[in-house]
N, C-alpha and C. Protein backbone atom coordinates (compact mmCIF):
# COMPACT_ATOMS: atom_id res chain seq x y z
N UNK A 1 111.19 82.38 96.63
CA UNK A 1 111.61 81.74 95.40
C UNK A 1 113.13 81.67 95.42
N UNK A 2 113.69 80.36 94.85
CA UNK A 2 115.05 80.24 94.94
C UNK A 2 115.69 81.28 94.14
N UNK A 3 116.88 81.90 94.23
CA UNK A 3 117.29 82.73 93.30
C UNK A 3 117.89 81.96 91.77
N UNK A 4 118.10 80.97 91.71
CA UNK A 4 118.29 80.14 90.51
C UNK A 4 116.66 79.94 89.52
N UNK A 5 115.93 79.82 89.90
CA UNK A 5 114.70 79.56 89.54
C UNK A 5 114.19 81.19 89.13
N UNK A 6 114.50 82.26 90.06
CA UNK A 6 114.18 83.37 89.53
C UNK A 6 115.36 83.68 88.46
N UNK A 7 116.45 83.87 88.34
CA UNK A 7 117.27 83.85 87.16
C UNK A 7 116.58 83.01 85.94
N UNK A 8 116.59 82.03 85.79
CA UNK A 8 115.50 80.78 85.11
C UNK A 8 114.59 81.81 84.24
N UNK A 9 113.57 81.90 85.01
CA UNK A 9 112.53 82.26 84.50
C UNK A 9 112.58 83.94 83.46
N UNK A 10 113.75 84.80 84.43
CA UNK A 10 113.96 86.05 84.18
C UNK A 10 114.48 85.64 82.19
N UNK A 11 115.30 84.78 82.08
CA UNK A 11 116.27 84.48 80.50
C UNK A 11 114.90 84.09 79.96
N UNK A 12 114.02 83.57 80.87
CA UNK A 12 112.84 82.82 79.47
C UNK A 12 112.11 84.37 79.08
N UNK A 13 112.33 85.20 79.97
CA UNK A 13 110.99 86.57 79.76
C UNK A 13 112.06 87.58 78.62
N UNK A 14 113.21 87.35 78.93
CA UNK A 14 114.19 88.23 78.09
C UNK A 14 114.02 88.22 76.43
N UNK A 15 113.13 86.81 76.27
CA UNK A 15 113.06 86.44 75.07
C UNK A 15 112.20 86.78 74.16
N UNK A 16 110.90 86.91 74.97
CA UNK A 16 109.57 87.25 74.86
C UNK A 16 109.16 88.74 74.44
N UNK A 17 108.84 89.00 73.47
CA UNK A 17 107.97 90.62 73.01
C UNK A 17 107.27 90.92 74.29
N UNK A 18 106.83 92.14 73.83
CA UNK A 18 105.78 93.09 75.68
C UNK A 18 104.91 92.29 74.66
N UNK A 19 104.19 92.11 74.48
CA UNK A 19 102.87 91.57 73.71
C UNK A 19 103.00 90.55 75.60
N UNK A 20 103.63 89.59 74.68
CA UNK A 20 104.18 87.94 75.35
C UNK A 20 103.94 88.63 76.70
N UNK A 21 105.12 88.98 77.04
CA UNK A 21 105.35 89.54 78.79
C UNK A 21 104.37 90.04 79.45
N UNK A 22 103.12 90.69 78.80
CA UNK A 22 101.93 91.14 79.65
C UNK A 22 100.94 89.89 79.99
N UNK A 23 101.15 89.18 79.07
CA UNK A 23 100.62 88.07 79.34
C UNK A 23 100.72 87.12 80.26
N UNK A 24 102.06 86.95 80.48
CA UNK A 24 102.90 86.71 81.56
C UNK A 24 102.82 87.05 82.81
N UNK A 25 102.83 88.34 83.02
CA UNK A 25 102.56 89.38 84.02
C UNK A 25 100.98 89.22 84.65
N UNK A 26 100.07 89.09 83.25
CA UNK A 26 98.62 89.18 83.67
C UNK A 26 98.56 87.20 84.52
N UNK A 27 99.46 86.35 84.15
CA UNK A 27 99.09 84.74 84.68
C UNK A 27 100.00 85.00 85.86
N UNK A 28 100.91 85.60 85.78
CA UNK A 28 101.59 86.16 87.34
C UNK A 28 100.83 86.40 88.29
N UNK A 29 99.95 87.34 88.19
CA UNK A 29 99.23 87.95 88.92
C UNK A 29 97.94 87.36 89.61
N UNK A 30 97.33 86.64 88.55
CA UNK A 30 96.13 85.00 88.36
C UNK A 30 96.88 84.42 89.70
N UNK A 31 98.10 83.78 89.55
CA UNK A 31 98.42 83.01 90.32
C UNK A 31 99.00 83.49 91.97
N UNK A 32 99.22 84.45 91.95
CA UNK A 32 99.24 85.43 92.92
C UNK A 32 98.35 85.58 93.81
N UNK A 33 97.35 85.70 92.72
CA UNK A 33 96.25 86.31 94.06
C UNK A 33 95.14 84.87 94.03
N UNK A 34 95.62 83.28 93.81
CA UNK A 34 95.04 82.19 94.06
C UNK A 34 95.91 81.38 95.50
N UNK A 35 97.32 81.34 94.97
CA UNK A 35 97.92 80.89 95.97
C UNK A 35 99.33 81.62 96.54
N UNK A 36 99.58 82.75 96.48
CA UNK A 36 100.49 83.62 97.05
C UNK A 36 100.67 83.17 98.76
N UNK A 37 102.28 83.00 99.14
CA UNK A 37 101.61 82.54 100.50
C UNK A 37 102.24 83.54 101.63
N UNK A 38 102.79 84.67 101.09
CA UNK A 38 103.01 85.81 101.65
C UNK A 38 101.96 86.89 100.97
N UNK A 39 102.23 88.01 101.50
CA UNK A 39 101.84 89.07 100.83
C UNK A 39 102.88 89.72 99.86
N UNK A 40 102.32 90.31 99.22
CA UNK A 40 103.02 90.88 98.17
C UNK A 40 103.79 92.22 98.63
N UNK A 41 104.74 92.41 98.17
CA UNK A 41 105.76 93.85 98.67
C UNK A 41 105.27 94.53 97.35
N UNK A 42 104.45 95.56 98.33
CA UNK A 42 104.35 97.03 97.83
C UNK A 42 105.38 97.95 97.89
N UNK A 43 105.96 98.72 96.53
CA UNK A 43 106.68 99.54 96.07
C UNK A 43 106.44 100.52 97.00
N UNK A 44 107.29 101.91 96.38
CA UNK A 44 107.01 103.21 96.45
C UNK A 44 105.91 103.71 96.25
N UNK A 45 105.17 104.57 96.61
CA UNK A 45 103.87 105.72 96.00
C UNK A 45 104.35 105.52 94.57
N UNK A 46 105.15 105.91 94.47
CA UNK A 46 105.65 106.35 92.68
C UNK A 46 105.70 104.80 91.93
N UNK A 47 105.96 103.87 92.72
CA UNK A 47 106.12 102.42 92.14
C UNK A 47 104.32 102.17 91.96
N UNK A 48 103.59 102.56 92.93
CA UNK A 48 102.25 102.18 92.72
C UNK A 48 101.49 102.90 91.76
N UNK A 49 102.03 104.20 91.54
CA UNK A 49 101.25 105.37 91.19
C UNK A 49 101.60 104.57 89.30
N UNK A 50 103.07 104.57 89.04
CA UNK A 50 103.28 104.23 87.83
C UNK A 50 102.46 102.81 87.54
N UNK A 51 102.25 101.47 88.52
CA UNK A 51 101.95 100.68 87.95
C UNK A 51 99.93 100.88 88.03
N UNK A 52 99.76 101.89 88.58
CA UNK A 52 98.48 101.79 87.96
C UNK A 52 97.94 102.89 86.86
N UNK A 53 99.26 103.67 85.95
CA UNK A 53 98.74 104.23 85.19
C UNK A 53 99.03 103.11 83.78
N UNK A 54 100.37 102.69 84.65
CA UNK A 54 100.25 101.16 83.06
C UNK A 54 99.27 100.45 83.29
N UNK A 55 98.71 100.16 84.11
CA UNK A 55 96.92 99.16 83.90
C UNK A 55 96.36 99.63 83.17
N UNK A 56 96.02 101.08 83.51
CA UNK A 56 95.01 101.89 82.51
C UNK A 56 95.43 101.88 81.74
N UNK A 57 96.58 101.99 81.00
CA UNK A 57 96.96 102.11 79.74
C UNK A 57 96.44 101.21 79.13
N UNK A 58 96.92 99.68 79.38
CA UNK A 58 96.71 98.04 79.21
C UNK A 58 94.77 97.91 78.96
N UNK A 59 94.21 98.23 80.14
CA UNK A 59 92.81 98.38 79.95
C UNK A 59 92.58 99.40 78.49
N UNK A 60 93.42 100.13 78.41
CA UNK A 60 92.63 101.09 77.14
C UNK A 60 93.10 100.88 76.27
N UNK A 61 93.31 99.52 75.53
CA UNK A 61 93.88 98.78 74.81
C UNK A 61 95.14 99.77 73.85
N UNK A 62 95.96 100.47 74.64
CA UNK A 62 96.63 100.98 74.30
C UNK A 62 98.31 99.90 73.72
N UNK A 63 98.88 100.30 72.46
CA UNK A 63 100.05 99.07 72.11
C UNK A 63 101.41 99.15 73.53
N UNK A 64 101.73 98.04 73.22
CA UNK A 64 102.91 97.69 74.20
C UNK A 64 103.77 98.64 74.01
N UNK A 65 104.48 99.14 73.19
CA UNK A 65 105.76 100.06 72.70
C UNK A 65 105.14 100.92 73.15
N UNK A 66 103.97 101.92 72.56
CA UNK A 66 103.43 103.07 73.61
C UNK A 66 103.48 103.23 75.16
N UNK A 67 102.99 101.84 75.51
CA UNK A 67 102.89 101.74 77.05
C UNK A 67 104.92 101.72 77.72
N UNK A 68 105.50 100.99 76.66
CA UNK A 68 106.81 101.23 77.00
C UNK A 68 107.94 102.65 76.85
N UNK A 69 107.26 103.34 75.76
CA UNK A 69 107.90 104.33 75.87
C UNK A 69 107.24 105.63 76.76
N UNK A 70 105.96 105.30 77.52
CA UNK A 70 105.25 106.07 78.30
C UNK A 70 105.99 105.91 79.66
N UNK A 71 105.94 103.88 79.91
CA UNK A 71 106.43 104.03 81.07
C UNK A 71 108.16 104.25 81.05
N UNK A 72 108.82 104.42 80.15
CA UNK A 72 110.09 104.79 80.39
C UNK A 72 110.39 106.20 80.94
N UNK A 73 109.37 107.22 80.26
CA UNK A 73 109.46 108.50 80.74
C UNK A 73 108.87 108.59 82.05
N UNK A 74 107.91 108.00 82.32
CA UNK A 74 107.23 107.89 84.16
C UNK A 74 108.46 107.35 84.72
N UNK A 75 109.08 106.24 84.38
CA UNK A 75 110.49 105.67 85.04
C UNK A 75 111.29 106.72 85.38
N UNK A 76 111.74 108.34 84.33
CA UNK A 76 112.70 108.88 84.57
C UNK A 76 112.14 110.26 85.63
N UNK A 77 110.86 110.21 85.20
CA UNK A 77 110.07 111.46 86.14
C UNK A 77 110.24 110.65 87.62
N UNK A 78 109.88 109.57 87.67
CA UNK A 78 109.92 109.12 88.71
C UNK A 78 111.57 109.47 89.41
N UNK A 79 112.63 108.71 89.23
CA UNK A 79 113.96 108.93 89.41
C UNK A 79 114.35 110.08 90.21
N UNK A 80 113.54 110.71 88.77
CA UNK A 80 113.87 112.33 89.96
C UNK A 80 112.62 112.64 90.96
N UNK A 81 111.88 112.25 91.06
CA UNK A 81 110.56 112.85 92.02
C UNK A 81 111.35 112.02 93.46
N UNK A 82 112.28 110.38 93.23
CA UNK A 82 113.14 109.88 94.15
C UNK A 82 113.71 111.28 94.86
N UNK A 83 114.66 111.35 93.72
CA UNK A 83 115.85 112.35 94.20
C UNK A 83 115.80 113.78 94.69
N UNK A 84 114.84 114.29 94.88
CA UNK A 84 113.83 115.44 95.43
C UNK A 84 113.65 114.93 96.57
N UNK A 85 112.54 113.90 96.87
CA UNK A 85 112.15 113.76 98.13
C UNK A 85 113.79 112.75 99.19
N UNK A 86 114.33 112.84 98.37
CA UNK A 86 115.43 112.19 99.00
C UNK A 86 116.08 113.55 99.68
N UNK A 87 115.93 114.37 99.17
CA UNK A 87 116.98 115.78 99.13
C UNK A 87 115.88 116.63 100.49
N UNK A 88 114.82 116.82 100.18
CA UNK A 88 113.90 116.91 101.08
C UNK A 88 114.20 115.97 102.29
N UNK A 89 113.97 115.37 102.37
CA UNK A 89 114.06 114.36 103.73
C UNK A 89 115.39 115.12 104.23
N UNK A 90 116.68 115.08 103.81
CA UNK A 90 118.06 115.47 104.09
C UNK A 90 118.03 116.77 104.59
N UNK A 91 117.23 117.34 103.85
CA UNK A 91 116.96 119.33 104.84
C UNK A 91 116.33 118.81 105.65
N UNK A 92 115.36 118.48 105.76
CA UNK A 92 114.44 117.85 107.21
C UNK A 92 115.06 117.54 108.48
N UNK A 93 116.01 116.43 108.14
CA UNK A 93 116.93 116.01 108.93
C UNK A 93 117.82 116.92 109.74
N UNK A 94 118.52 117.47 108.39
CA UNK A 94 119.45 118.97 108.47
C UNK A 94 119.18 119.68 109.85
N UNK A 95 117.59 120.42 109.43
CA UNK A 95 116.71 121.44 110.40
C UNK A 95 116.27 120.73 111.39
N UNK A 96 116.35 119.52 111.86
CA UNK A 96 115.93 119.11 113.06
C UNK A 96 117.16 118.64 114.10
N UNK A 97 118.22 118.33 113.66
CA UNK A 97 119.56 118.20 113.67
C UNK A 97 120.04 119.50 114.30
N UNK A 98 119.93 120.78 113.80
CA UNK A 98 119.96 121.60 114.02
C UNK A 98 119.12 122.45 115.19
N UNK A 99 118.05 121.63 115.25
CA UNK A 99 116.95 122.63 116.16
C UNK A 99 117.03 121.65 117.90
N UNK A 100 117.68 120.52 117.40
CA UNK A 100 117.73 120.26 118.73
C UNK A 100 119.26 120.11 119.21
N UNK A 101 119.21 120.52 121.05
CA UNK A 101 120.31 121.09 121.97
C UNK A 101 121.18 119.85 121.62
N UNK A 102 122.44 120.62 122.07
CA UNK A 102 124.00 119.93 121.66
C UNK A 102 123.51 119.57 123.98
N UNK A 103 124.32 118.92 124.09
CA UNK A 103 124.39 118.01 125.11
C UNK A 103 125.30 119.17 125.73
N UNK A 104 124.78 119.72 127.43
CA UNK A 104 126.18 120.63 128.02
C UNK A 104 125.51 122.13 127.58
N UNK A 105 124.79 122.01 126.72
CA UNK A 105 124.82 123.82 126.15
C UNK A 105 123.15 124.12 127.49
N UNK A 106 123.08 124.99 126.98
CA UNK A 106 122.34 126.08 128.21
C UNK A 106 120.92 126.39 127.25
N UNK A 107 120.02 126.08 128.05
CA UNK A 107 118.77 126.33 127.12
C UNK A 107 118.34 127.55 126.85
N UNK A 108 118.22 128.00 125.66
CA UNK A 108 118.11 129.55 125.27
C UNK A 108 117.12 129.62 126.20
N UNK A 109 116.88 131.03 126.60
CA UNK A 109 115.41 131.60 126.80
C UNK A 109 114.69 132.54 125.93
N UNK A 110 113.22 132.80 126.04
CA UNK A 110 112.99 133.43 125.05
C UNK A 110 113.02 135.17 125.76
N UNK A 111 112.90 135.83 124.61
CA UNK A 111 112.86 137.38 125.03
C UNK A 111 111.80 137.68 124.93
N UNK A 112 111.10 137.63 126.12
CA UNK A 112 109.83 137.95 125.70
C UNK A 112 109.81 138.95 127.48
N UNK A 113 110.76 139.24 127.84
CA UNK A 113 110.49 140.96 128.75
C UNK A 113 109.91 139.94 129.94
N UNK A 114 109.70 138.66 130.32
CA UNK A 114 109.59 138.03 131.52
C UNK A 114 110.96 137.25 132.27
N UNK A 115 110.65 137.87 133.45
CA UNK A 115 111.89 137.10 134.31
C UNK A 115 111.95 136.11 134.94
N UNK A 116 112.44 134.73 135.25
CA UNK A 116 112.64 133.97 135.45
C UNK A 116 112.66 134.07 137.00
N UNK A 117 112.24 133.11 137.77
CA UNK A 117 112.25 132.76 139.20
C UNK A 117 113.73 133.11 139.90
N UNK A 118 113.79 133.59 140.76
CA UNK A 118 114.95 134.04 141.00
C UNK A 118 115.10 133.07 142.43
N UNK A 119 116.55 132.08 142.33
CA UNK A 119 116.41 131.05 143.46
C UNK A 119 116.51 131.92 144.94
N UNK A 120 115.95 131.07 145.64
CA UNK A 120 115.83 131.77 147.48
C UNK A 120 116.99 132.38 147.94
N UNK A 121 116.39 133.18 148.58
CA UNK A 121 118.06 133.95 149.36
C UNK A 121 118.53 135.37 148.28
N UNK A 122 117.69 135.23 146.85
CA UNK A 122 118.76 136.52 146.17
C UNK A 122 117.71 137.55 145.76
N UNK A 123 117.87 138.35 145.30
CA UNK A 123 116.93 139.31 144.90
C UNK A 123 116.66 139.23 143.34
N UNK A 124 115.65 139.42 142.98
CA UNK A 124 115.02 139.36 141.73
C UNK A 124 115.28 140.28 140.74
N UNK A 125 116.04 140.02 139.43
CA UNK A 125 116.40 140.88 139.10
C UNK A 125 115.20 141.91 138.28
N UNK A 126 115.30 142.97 137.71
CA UNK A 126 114.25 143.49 137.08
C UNK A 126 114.91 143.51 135.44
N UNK A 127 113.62 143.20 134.44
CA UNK A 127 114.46 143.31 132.93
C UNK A 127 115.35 144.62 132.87
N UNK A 128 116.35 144.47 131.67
CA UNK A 128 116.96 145.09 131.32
C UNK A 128 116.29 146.05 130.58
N UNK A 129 117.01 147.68 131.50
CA UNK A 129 116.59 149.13 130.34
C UNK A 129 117.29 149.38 129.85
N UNK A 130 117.23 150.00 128.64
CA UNK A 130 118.45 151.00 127.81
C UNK A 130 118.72 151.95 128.49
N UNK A 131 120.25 151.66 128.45
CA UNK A 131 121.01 153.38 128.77
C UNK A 131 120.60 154.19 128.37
N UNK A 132 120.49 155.46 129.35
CA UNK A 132 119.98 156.71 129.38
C UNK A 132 120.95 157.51 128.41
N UNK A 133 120.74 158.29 127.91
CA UNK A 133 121.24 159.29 126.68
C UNK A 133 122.23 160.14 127.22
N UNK A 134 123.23 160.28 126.66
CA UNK A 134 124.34 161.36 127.54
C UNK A 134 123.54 162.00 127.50
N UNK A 135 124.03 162.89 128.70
CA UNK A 135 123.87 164.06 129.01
C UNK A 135 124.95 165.27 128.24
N UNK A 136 124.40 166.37 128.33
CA UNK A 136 125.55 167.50 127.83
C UNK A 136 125.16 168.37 126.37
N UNK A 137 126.33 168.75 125.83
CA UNK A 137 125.47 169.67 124.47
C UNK A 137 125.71 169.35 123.06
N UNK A 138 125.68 167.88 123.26
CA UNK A 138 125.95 166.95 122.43
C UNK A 138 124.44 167.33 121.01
N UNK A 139 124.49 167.58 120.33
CA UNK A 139 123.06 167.55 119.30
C UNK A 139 123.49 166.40 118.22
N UNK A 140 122.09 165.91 118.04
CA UNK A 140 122.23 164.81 116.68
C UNK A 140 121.26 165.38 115.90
């Protein structure tokens, strides 16, 4: 759709009560799913999740202002359920960022009391023991 034509139409809906606009919305949708010649762009989870608790609302012949001041508060729960999983993703990132090797560095090994192949020609070392306890008349 041209963006002039969507401006257009947006000033005619500005005018219109939610009564009007669902109505609108409901011949939107009529015509959508007759001759749409893309598919439709699906939202967020939270964009889908909210627009199918306003159906139900709409189906349960619930008033427009209710359904608007319902979905304003789903709008702001939503916002933040954004800004959480936004913040989430960012530790994610963080800890994986973190868990993988810098380029040049030396791959840890683990301690787990096994020794590593020792290349040809040298002798194998044996794990490391703790130092033996002085000797003498040392008491603890």
């Amino acid at each position: 759709m041209n963006p002039n034509l969507r401006d257009r139409i947006l000033r005619k809906l500005d005018t219109l009560n939610d009564e009007r606009a669902y109505q609108v919305l409901d011949y939107v949708e009529f015509l959508e799913s007759r001759y749409a010649e893309r598919p439709a762009v699906t939202g967020s989870i939270f964009q889908r999740f909210g627009d199918a608790v306003e159906d139900s609302l709409r189906a349960g012949r619930v008033s427009a202002g209710t359904i608007a001041k319902a979905m304003g508060l789903m709008g702001q729960a939503m916002s933040v359920l954004d800004g959480v999983a936004a913040a989430g993703k960012s530790v994610a990132s963080d800890i994986a960022g973190a868990a993988t090797p810098r380029p040049g560095a030396r791959p840890a090994t683990a301690a787990t009391g096994a020794t590593a192949a020792a290349p040809a020609g040298s002798p194998a070392t044996a794990p490391a023991t703790p130092p033996n306890p002085p000797s003498g008349d040392q008491t603890t």
